[in-house]
PDB file of N, CA and C in Angstrom:
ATOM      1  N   UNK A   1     -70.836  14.359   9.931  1.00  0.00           N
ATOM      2  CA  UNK A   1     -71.313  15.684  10.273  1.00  0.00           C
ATOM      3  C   UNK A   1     -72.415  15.546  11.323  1.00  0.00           C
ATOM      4  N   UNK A   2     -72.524  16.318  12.107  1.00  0.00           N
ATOM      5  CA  UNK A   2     -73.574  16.010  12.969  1.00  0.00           C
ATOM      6  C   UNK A   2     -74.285  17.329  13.391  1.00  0.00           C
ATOM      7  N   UNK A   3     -75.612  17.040  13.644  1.00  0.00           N
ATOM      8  CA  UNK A   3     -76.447  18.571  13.691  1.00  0.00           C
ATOM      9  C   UNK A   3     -77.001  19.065  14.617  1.00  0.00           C
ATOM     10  N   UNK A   4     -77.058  20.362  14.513  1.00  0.00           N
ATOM     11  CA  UNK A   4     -77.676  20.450  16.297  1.00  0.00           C
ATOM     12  C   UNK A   4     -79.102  20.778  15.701  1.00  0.00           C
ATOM     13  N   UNK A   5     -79.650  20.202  17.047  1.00  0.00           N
ATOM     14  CA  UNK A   5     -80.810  20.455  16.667  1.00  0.00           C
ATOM     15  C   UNK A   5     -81.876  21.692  17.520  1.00  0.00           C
ATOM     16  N   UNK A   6     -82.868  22.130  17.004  1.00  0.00           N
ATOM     17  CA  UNK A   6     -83.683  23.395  17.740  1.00  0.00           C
ATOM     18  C   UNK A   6     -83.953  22.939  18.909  1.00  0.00           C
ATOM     19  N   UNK A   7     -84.137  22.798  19.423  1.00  0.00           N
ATOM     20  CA  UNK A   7     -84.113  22.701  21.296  1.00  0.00           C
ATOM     21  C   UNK A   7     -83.053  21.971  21.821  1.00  0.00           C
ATOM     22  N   UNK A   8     -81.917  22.001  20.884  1.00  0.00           N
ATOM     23  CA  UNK A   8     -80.623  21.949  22.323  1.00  0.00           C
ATOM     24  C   UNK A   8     -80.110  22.731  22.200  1.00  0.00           C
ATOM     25  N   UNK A   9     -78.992  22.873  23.505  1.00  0.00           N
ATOM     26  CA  UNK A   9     -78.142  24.188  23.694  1.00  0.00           C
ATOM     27  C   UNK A   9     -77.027  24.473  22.655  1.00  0.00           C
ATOM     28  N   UNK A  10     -76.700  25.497  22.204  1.00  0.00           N
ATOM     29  CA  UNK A  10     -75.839  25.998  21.250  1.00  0.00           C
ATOM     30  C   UNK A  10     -74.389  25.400  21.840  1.00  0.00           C
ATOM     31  N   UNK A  11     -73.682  25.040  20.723  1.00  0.00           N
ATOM     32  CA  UNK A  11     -72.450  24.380  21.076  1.00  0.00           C
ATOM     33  C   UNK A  11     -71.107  26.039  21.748  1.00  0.00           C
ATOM     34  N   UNK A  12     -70.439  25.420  22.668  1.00  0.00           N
ATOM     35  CA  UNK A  12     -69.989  26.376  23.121  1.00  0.00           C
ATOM     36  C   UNK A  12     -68.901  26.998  22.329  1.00  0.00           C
ATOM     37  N   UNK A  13     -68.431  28.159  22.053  1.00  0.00           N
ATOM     38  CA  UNK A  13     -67.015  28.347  21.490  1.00  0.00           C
ATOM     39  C   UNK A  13     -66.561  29.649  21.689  1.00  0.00           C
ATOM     40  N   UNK A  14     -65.573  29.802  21.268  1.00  0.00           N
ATOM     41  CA  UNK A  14     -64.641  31.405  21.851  1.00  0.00           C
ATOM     42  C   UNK A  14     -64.388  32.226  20.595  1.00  0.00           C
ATOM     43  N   UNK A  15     -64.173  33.287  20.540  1.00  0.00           N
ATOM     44  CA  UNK A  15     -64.057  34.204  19.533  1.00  0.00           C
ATOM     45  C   UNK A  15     -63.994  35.429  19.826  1.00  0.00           C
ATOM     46  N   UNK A  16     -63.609  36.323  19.046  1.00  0.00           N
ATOM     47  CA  UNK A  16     -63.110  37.788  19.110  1.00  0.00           C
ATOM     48  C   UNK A  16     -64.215  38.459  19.331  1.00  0.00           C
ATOM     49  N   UNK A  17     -64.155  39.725  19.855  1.00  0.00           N
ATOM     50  CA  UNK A  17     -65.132  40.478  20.144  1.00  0.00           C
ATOM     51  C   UNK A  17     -64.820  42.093  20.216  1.00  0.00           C
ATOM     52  N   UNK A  18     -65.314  43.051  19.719  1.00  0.00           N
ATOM     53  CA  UNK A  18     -64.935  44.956  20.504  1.00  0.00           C
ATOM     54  C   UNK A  18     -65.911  45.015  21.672  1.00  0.00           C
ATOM     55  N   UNK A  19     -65.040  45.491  22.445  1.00  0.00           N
ATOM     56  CA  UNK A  19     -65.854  46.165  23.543  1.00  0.00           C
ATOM     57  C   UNK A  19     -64.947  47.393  24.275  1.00  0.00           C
ATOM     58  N   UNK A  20     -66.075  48.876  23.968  1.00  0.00           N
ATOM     59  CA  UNK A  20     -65.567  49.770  23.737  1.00  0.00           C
ATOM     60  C   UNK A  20     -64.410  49.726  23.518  1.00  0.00           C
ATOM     61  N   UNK A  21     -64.156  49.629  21.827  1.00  0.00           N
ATOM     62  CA  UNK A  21     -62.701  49.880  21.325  1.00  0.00           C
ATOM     63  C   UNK A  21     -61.579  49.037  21.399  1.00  0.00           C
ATOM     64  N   UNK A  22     -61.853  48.146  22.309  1.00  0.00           N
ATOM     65  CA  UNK A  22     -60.894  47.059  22.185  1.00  0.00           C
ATOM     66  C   UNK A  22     -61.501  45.977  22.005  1.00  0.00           C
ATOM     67  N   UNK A  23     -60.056  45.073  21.508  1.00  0.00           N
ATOM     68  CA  UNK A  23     -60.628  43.651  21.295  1.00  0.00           C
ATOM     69  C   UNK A  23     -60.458  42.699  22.663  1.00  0.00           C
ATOM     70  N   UNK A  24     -61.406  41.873  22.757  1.00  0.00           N
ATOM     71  CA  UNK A  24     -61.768  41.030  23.753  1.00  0.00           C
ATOM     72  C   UNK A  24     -61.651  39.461  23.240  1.00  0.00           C
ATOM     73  N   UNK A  25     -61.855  38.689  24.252  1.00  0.00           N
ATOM     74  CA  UNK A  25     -62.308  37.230  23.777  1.00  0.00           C
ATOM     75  C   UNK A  25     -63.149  36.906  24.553  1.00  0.00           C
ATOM     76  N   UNK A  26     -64.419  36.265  24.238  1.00  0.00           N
ATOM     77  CA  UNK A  26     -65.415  36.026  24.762  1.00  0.00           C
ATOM     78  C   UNK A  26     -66.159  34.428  24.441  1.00  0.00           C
ATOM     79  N   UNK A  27     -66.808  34.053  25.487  1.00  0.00           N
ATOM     80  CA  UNK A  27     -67.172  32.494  25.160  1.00  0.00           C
ATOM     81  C   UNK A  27     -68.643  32.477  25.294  1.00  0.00           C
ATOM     82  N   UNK A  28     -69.331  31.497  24.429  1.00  0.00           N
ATOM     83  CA  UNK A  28     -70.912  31.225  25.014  1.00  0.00           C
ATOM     84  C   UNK A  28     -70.998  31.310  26.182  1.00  0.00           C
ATOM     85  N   UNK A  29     -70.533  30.448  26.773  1.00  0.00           N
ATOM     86  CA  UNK A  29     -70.630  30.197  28.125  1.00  0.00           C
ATOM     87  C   UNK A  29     -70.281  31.144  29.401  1.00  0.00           C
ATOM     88  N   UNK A  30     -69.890  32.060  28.708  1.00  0.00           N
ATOM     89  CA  UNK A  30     -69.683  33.642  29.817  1.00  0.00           C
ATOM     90  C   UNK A  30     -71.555  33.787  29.542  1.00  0.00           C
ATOM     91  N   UNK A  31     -72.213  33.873  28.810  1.00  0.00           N
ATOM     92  CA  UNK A  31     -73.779  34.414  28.570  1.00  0.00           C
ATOM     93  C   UNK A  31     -74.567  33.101  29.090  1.00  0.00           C
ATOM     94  N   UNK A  32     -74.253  31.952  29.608  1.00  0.00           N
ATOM     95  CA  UNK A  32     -75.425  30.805  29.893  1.00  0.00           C
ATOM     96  C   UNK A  32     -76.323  31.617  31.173  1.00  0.00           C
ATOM     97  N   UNK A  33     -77.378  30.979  30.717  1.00  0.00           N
ATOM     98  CA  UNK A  33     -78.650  31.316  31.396  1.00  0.00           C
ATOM     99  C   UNK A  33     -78.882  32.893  31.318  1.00  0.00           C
ATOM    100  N   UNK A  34     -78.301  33.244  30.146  1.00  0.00           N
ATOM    101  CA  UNK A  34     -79.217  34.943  29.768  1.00  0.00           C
ATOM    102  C   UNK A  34     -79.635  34.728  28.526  1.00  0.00           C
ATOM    103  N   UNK A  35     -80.594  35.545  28.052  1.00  0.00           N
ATOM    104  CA  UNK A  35     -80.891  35.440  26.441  1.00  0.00           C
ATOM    105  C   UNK A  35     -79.950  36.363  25.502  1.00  0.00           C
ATOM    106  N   UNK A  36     -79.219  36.191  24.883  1.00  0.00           N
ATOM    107  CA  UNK A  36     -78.298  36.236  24.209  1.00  0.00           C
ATOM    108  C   UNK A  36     -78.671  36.324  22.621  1.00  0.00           C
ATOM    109  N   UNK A  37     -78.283  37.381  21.966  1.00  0.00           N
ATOM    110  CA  UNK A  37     -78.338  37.541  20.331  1.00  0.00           C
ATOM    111  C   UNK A  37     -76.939  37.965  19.975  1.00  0.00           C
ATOM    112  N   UNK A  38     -76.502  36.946  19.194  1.00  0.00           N
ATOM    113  CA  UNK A  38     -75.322  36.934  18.557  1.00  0.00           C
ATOM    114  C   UNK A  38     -75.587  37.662  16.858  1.00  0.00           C
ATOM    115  N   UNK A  39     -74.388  38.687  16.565  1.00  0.00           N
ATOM    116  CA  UNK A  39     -74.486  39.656  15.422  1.00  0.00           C
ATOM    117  C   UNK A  39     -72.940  39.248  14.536  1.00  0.00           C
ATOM    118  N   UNK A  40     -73.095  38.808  13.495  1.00  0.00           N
ATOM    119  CA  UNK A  40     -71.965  38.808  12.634  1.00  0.00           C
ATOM    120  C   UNK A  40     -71.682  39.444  11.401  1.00  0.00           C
ATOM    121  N   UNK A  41     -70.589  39.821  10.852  1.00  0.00           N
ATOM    122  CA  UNK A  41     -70.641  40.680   9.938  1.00  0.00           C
ATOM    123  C   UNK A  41     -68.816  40.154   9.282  1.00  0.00           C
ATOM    124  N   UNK A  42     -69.139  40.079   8.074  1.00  0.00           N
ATOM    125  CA  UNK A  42     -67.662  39.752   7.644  1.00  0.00           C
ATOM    126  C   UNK A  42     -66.784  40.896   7.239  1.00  0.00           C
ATOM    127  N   UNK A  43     -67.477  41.267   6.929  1.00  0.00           N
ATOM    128  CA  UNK A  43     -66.416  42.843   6.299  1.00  0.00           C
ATOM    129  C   UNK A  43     -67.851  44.112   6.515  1.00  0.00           C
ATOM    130  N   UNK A  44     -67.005  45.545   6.917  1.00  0.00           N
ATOM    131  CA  UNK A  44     -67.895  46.853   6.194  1.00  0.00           C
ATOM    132  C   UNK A  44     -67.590  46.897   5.062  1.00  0.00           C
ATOM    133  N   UNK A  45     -68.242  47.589   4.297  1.00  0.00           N
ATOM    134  CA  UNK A  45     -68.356  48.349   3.087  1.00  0.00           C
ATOM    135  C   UNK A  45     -67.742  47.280   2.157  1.00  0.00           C
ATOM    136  N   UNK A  46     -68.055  46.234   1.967  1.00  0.00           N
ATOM    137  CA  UNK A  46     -67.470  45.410   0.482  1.00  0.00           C
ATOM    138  C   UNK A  46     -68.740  45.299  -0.206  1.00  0.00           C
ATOM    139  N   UNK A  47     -68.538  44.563  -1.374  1.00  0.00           N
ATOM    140  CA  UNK A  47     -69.003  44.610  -2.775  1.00  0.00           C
ATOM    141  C   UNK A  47     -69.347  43.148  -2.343  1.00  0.00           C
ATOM    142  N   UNK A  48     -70.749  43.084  -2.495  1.00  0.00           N
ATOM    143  CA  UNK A  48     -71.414  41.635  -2.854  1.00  0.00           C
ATOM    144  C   UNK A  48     -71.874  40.921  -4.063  1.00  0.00           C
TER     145      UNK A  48
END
């Protein structure tokens, strides 16, 4: 296993995204050199 650590760059990867209403695919690396906040959410409205 290997770890990243706080002052290196976030490992790059691709994943789904909405933008207005549709789905997209989007990569870290479309955002390098902007500051960037990533938001995740697994489900609305479920039972924890």
């Amino acid at each position: 296993m290997e770890y990243i650590r706080r002052d290196s760059p976030a490992p790059d990867f691709t994943g789904e995204a909405l933008y207005k209403g549709r789905p997209i695919e989007i990569r870290l690396s479309d955002f390098r050199h902007m500051w960037t906040v990533l938001f995740f959410y697994a489900s609305d409205f479920t039972f924890v």
